[in-house]
N, C-alpha and C. Protein backbone atom coordinates (compact mmCIF):
# COMPACT_ATOMS: atom_id res chain seq x y z
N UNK A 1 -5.38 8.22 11.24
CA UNK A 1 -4.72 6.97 10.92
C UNK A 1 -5.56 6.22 9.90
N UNK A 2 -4.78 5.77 9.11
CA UNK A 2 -5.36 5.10 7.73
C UNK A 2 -5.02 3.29 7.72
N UNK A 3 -5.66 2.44 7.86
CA UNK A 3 -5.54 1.00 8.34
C UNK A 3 -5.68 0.68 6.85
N UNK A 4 -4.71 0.17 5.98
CA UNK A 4 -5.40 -0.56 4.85
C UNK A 4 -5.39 -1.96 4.89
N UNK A 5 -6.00 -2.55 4.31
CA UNK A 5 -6.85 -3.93 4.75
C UNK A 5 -7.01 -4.59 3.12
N UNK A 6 -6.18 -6.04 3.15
CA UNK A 6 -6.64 -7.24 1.81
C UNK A 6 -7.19 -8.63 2.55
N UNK A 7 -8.07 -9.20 1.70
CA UNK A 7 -8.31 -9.82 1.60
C UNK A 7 -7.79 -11.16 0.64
N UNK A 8 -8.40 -12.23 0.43
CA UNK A 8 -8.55 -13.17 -0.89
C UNK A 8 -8.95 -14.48 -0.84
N UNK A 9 -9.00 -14.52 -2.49
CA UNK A 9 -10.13 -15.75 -2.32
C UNK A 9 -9.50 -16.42 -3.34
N UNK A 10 -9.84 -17.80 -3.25
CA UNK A 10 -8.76 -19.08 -4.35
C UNK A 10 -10.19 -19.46 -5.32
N UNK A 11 -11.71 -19.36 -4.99
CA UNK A 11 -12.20 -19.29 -6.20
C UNK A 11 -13.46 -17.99 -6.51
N UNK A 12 -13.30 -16.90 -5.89
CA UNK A 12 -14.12 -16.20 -5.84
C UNK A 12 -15.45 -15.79 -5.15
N UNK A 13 -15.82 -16.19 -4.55
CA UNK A 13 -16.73 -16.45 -3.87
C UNK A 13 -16.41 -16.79 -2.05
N UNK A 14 -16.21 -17.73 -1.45
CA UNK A 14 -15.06 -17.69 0.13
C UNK A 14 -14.01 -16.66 -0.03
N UNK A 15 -14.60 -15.82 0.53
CA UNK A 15 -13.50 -15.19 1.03
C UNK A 15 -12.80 -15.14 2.18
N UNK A 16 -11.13 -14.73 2.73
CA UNK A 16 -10.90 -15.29 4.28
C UNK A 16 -10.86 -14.08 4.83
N UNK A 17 -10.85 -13.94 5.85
CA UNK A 17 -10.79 -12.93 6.67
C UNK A 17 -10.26 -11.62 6.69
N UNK A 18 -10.72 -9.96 6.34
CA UNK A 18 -9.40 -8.67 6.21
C UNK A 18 -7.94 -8.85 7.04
N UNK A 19 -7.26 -8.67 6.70
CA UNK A 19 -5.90 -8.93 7.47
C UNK A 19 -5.20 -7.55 7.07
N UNK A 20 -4.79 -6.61 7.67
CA UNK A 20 -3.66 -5.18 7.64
C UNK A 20 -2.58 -5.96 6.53
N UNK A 21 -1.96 -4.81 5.74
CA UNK A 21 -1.20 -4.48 5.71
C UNK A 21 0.16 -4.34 5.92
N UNK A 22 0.88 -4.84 5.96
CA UNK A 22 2.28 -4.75 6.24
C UNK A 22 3.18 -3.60 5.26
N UNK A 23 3.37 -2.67 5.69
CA UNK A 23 4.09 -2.09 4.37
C UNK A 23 5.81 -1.89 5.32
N UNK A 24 6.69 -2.42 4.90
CA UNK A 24 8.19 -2.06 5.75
C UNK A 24 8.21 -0.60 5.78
N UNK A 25 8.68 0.28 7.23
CA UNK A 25 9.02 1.68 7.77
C UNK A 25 7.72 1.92 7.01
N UNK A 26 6.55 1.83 7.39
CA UNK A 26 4.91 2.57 7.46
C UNK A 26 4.83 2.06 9.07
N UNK A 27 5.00 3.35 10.16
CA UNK A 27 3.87 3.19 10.84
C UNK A 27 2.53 3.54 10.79
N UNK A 28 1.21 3.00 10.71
CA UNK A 28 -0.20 3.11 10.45
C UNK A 28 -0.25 4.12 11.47
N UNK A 29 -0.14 4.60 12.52
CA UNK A 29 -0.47 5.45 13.54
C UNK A 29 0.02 7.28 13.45
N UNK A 30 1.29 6.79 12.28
CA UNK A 30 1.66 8.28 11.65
C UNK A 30 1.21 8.58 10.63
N UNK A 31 0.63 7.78 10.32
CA UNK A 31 0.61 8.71 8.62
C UNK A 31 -1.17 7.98 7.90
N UNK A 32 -0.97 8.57 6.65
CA UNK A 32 -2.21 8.24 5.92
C UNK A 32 -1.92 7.72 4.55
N UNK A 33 -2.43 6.44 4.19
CA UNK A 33 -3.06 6.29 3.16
C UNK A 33 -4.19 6.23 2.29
N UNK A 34 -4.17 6.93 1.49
CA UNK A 34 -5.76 7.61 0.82
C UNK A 34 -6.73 6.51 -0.03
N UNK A 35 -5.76 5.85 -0.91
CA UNK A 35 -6.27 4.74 -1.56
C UNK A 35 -4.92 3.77 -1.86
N UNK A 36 -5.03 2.60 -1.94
CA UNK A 36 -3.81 1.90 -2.34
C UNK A 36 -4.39 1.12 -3.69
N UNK A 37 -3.81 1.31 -4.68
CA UNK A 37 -3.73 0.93 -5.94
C UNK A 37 -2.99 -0.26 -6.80
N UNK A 38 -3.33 -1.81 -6.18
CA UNK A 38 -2.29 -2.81 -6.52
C UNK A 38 -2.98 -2.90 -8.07
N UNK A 39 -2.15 -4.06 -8.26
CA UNK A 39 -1.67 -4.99 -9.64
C UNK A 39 -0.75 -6.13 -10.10
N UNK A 40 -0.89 -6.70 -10.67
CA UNK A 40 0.06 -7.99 -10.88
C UNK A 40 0.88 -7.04 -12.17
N UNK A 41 2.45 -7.05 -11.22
CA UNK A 41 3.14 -6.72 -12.02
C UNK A 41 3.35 -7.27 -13.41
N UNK A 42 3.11 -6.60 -14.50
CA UNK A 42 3.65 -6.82 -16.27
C UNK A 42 5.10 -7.26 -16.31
N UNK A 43 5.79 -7.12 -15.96
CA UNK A 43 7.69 -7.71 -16.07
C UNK A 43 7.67 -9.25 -15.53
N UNK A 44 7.13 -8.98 -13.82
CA UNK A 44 7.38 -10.54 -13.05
C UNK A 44 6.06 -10.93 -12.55
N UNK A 45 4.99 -11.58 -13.44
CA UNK A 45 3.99 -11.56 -12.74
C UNK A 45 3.51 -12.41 -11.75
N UNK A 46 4.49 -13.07 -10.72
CA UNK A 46 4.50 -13.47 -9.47
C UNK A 46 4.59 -12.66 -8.56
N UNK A 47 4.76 -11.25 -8.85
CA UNK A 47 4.99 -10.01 -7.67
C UNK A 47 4.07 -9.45 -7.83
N UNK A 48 3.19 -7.98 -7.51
CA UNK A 48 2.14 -7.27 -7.47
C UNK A 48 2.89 -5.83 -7.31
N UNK A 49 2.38 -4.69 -8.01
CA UNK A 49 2.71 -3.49 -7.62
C UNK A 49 2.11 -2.94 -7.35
N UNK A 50 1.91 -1.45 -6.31
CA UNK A 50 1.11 -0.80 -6.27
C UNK A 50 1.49 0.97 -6.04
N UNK A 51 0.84 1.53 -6.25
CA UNK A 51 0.62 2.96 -6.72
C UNK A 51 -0.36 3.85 -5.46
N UNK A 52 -0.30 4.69 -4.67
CA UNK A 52 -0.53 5.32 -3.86
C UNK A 52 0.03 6.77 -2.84
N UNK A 53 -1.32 7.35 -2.97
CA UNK A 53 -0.72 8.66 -1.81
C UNK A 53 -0.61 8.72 -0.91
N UNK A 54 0.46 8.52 -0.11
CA UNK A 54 0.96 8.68 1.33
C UNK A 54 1.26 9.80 2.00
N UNK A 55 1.06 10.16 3.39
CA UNK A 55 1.18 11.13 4.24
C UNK A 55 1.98 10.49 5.29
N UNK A 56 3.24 10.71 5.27
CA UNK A 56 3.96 9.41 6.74
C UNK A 56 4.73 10.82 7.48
N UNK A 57 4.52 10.86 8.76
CA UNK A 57 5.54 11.51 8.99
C UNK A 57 5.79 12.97 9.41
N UNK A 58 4.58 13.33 8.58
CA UNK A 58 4.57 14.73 8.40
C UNK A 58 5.06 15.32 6.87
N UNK A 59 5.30 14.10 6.00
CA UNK A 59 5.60 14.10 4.33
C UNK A 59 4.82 13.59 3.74
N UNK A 60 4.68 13.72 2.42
CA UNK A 60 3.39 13.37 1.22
C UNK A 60 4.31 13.24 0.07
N UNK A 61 3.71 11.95 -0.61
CA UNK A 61 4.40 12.19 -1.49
C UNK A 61 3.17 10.66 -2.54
N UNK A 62 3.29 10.94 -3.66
CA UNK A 62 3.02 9.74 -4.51
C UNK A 62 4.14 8.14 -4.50
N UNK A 63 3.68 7.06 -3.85
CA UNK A 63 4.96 6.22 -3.63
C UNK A 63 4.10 4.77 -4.01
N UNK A 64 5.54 4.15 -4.86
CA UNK A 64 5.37 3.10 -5.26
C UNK A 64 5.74 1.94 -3.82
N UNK A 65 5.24 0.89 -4.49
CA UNK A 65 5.70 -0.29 -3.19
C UNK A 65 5.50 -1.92 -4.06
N UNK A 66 6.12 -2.87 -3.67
CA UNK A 66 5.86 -3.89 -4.30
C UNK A 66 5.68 -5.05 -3.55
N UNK A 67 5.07 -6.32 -3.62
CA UNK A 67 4.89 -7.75 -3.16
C UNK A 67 5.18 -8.83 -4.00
N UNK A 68 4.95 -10.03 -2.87
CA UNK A 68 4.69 -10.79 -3.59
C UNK A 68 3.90 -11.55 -3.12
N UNK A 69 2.83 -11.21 -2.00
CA UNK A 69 1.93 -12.02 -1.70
C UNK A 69 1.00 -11.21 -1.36
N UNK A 70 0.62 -9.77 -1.36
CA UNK A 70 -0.35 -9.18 -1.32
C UNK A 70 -0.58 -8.31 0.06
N UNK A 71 0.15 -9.09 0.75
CA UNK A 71 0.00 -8.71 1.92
C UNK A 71 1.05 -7.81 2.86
N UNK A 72 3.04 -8.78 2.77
CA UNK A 72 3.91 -8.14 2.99
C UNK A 72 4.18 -6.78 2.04
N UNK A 73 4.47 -5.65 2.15
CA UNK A 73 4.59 -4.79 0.93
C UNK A 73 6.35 -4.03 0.95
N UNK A 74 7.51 -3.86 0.32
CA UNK A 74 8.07 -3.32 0.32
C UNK A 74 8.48 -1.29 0.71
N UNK A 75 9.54 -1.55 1.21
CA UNK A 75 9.34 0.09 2.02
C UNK A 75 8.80 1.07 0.34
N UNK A 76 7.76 1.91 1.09
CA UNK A 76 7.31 2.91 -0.26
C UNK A 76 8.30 3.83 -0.62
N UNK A 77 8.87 3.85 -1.97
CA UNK A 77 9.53 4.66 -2.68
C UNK A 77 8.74 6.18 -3.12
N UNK A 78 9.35 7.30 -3.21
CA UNK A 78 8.28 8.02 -3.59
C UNK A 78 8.73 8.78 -5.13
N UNK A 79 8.18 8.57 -5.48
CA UNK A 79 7.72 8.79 -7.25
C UNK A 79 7.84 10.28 -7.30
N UNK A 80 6.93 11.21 -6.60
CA UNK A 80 6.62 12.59 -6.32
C UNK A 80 6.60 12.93 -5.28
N UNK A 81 7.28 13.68 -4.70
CA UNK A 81 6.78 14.42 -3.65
C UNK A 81 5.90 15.52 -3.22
N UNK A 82 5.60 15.46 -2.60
CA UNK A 82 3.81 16.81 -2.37
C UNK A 82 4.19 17.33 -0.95
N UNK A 83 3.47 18.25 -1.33
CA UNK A 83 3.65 19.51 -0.15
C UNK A 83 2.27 19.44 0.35
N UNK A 84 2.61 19.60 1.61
CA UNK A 84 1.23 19.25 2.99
C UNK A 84 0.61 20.20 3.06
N UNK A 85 -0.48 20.36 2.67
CA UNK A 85 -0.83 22.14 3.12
C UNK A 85 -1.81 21.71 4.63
N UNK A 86 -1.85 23.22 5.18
CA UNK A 86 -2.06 23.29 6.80
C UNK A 86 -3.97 22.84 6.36
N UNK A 87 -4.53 22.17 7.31
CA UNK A 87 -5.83 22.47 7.71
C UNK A 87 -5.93 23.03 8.56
């Protein structure tokens, strides 16, 4: 299980407390995220996007997701899909 965790700070320095993740249909207990890759979206830059490899399920795939506060994240779309190989 992969817990991803934001933070933030209003002048750099205080920071408040890690707080999870919310991503809609991610349960954290099925699946993995490897790295999550945000950004302040270029089109609406009041939203944030982000870029990441997911394992949910027993599926993999490269999946986008979006916000607008950093924290709630939209259900991940997947960009690519990947094949699981056995360990």
């Amino acid at each position: 299980m992969t817990l991803v965790q934001v933070t933030s700070s209003a002048d750099g320095t205080t920071w408040a407390p890690f707080q999870a993740l919310a991503i809609a249909d991610y349960a954290h207990a099925e699946g993995n995220i490897y790295f999550f890759a945000a950004q302040v979206n270029p089109v609406l830059e009041s939203s944030l996007l982000a870029l990441f490899p997911l394992e949910h399920r027993g599926r993999g795939c490269l999946a986008f997701a979006c916000s607008r506060d950093g924290v709630r994240w939209s259900r991940p779309m997947a960009l690519l899909r990947l094949g699981l190989g056995s360990t």
